[in-house]
C-alpha atoms as a PDB file:
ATOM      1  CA  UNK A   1      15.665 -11.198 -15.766  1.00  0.00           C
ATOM      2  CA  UNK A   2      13.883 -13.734 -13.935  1.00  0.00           C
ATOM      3  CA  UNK A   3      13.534 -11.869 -10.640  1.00  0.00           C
ATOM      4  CA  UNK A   4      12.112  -9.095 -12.678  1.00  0.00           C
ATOM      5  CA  UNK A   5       9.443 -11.180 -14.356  1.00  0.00           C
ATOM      6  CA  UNK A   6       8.644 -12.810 -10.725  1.00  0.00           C
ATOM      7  CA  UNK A   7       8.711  -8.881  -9.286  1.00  0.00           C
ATOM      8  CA  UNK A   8       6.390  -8.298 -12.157  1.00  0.00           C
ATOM      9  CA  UNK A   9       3.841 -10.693 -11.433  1.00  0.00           C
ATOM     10  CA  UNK A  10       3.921 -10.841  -7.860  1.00  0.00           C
ATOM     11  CA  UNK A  11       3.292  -6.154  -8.514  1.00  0.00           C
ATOM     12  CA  UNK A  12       0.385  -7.821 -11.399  1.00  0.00           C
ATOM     13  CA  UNK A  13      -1.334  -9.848  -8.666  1.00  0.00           C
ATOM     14  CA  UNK A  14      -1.527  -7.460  -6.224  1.00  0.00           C
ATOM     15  CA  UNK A  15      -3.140  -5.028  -8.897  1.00  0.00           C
ATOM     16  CA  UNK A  16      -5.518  -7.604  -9.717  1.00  0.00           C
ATOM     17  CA  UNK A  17      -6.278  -8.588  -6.153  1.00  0.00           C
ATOM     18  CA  UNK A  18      -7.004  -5.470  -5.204  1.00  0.00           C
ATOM     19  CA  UNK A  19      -9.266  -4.872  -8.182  1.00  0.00           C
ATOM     20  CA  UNK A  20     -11.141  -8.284  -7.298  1.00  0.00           C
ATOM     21  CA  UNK A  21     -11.585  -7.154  -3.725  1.00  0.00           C
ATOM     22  CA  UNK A  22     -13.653  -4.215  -4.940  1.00  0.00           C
ATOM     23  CA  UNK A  23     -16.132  -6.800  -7.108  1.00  0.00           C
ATOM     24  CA  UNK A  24     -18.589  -9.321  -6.105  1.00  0.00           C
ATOM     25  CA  UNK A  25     -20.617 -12.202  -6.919  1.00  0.00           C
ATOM     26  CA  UNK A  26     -20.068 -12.765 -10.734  1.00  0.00           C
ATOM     27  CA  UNK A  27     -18.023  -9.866 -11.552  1.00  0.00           C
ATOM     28  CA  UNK A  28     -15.207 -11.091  -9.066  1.00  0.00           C
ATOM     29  CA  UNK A  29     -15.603 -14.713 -10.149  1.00  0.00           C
ATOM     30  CA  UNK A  30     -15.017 -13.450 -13.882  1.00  0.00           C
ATOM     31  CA  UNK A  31     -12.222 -11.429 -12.541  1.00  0.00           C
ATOM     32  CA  UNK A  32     -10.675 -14.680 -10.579  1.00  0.00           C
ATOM     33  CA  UNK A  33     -11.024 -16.590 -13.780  1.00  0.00           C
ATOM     34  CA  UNK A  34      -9.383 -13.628 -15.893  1.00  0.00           C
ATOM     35  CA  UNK A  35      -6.364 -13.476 -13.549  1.00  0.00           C
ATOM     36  CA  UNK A  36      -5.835 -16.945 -13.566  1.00  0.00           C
ATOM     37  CA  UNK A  37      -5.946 -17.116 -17.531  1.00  0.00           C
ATOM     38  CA  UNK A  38      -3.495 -14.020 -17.671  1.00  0.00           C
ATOM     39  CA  UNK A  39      -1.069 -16.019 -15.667  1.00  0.00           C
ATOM     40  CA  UNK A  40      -1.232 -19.460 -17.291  1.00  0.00           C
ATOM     41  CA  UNK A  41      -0.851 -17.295 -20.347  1.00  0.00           C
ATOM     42  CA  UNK A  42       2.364 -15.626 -18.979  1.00  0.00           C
ATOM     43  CA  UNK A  43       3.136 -18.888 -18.140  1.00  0.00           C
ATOM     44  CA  UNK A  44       2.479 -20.155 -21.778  1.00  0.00           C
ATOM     45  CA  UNK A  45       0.236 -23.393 -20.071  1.00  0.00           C
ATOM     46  CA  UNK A  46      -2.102 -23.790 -22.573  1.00  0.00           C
ATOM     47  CA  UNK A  47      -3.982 -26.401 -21.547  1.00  0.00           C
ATOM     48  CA  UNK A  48      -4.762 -24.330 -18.791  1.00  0.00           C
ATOM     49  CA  UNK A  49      -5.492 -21.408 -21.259  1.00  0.00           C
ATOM     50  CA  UNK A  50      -8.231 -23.759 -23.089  1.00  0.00           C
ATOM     51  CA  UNK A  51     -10.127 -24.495 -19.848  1.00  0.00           C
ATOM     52  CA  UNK A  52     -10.369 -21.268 -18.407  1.00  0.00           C
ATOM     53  CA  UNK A  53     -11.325 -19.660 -21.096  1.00  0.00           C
ATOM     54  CA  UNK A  54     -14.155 -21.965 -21.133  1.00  0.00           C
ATOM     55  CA  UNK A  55     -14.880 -21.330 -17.882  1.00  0.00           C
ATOM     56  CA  UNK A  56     -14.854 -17.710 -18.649  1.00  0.00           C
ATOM     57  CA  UNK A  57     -17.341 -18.140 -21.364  1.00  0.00           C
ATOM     58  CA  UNK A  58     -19.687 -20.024 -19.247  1.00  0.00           C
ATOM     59  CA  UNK A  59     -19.640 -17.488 -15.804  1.00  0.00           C
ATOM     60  CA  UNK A  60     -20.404 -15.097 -18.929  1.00  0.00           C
ATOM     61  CA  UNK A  61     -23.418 -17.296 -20.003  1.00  0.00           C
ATOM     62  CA  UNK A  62     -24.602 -18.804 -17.194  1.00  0.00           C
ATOM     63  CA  UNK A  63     -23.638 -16.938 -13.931  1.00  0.00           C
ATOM     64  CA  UNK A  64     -26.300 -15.248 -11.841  1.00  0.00           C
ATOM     65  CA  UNK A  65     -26.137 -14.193  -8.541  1.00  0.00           C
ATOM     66  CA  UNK A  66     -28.944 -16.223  -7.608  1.00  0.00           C
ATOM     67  CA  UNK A  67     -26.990 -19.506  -8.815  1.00  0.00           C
ATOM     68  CA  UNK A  68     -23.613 -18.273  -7.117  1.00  0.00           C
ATOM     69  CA  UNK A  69     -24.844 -17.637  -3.746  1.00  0.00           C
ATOM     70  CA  UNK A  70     -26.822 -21.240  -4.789  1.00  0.00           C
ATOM     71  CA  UNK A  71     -22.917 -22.833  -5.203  1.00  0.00           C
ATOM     72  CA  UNK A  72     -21.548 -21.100  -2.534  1.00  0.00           C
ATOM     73  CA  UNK A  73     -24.118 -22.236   0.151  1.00  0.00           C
ATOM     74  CA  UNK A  74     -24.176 -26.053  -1.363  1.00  0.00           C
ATOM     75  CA  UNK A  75     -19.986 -25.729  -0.843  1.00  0.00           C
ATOM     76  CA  UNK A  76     -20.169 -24.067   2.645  1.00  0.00           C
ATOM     77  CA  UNK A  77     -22.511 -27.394   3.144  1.00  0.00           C
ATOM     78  CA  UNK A  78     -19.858 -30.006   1.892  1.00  0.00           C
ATOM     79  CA  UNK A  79     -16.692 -28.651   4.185  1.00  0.00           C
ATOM     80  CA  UNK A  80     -19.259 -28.512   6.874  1.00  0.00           C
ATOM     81  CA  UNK A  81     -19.850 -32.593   6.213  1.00  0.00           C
ATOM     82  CA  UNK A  82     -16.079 -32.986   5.566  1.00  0.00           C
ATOM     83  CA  UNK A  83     -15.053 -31.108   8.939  1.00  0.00           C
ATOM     84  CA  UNK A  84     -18.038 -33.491  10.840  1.00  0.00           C
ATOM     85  CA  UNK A  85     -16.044 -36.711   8.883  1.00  0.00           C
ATOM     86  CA  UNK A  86     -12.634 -35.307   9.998  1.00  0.00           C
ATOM     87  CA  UNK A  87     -13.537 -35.307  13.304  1.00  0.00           C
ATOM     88  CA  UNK A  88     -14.837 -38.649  13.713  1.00  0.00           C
ATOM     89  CA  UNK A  89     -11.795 -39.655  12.269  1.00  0.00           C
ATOM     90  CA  UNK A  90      -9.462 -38.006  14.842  1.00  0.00           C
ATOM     91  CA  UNK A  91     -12.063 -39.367  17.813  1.00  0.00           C
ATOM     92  CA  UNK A  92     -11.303 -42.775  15.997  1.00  0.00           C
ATOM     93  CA  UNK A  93      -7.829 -42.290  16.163  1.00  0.00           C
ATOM     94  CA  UNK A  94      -7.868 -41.048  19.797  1.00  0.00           C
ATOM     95  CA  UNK A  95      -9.666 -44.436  20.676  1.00  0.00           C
ATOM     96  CA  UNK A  96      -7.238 -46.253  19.207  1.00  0.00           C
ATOM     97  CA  UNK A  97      -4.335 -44.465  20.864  1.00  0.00           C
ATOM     98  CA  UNK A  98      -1.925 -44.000  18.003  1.00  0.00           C
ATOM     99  CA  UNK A  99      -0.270 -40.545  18.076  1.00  0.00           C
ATOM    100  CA  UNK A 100       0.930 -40.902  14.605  1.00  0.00           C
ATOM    101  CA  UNK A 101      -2.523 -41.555  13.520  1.00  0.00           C
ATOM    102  CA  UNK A 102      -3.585 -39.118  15.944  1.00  0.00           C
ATOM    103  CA  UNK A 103      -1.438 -36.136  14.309  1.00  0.00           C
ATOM    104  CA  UNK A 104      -2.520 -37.087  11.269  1.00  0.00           C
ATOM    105  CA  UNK A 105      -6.381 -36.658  11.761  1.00  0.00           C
ATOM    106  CA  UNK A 106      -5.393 -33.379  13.709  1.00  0.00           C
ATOM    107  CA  UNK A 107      -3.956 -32.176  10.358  1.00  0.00           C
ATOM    108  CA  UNK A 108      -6.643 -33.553   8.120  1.00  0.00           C
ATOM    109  CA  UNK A 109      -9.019 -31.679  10.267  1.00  0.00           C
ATOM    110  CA  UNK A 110      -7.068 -28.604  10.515  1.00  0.00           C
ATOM    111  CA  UNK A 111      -6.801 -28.489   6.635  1.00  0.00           C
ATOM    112  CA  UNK A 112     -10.930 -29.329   6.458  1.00  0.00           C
ATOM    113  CA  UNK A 113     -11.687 -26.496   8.839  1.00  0.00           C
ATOM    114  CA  UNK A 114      -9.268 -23.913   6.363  1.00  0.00           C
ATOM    115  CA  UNK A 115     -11.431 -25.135   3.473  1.00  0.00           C
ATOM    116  CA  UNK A 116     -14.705 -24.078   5.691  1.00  0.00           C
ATOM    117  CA  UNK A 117     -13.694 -20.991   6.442  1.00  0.00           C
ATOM    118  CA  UNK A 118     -12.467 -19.965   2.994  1.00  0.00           C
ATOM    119  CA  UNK A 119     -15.910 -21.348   1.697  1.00  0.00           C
ATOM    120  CA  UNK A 120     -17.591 -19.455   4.446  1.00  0.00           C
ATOM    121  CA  UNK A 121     -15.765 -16.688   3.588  1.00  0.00           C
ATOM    122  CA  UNK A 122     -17.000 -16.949  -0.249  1.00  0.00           C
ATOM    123  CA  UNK A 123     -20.397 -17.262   0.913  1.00  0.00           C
ATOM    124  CA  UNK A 124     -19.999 -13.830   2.635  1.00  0.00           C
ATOM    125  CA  UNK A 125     -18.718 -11.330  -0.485  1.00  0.00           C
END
């Protein structure tokens, strides 16, 4: 039973991924938000329930395009300052000569650079 209801949402999110791919702007943020709500609702979370729905009701009310590509570009902006901070971190920790510290930064940075990319990414649909 339970591998079918994993089989089942794994098939569900694949649907709705594929469906999302062919949106943009608002439309695919409304359909983000509405596959996220189906599965806390499968999920019976409904805390999670309560606050996307609200955040359903307000892309419905307030989204625009103008105001997404707007979000999109101030967000591309942060993980461009984040990426800048990561790597004075890890050219801090190369000064100091620390390979634990070292790795670490070269993660942190690594993860900062993912978060770019997606938001670059974002900017582009």
């Amino acid at each position: 039973m339970k591998n079918t209801l994993i089989t089942l949402s794994i098939l569900f999110s694949a649907l709705t991924i594929t469906s999302v791919q062919a949106a943009t702007g608002c439309e695919a943020k409304k359909q983000d938000i509405q596959q996220e709500l189906a599965m806390a609702r499968e999920h019976g979370n409904a805390e999670r329930v309560a606050g996307l729905e609200k955040a359903l009701r307000e892309t419905n009310e307030h989204c625009t395009e103008s105001s997404l590509l707007k979000q999109r570009q101030e967000k591309v902006a942060e993980k461009q300052l984040k990426v800048q901070e990561r790597e004075q971190d890890l050219a801090k920790a190369q000064a100091e000569g620390s390979s634990k510290k070292i790795e670490k930064q070269q993660r942190k940075l690594a993860e900062a650079r993912e978060e770019l990319k997606e938001a670059q990414d974002a900017l582009a649909q």
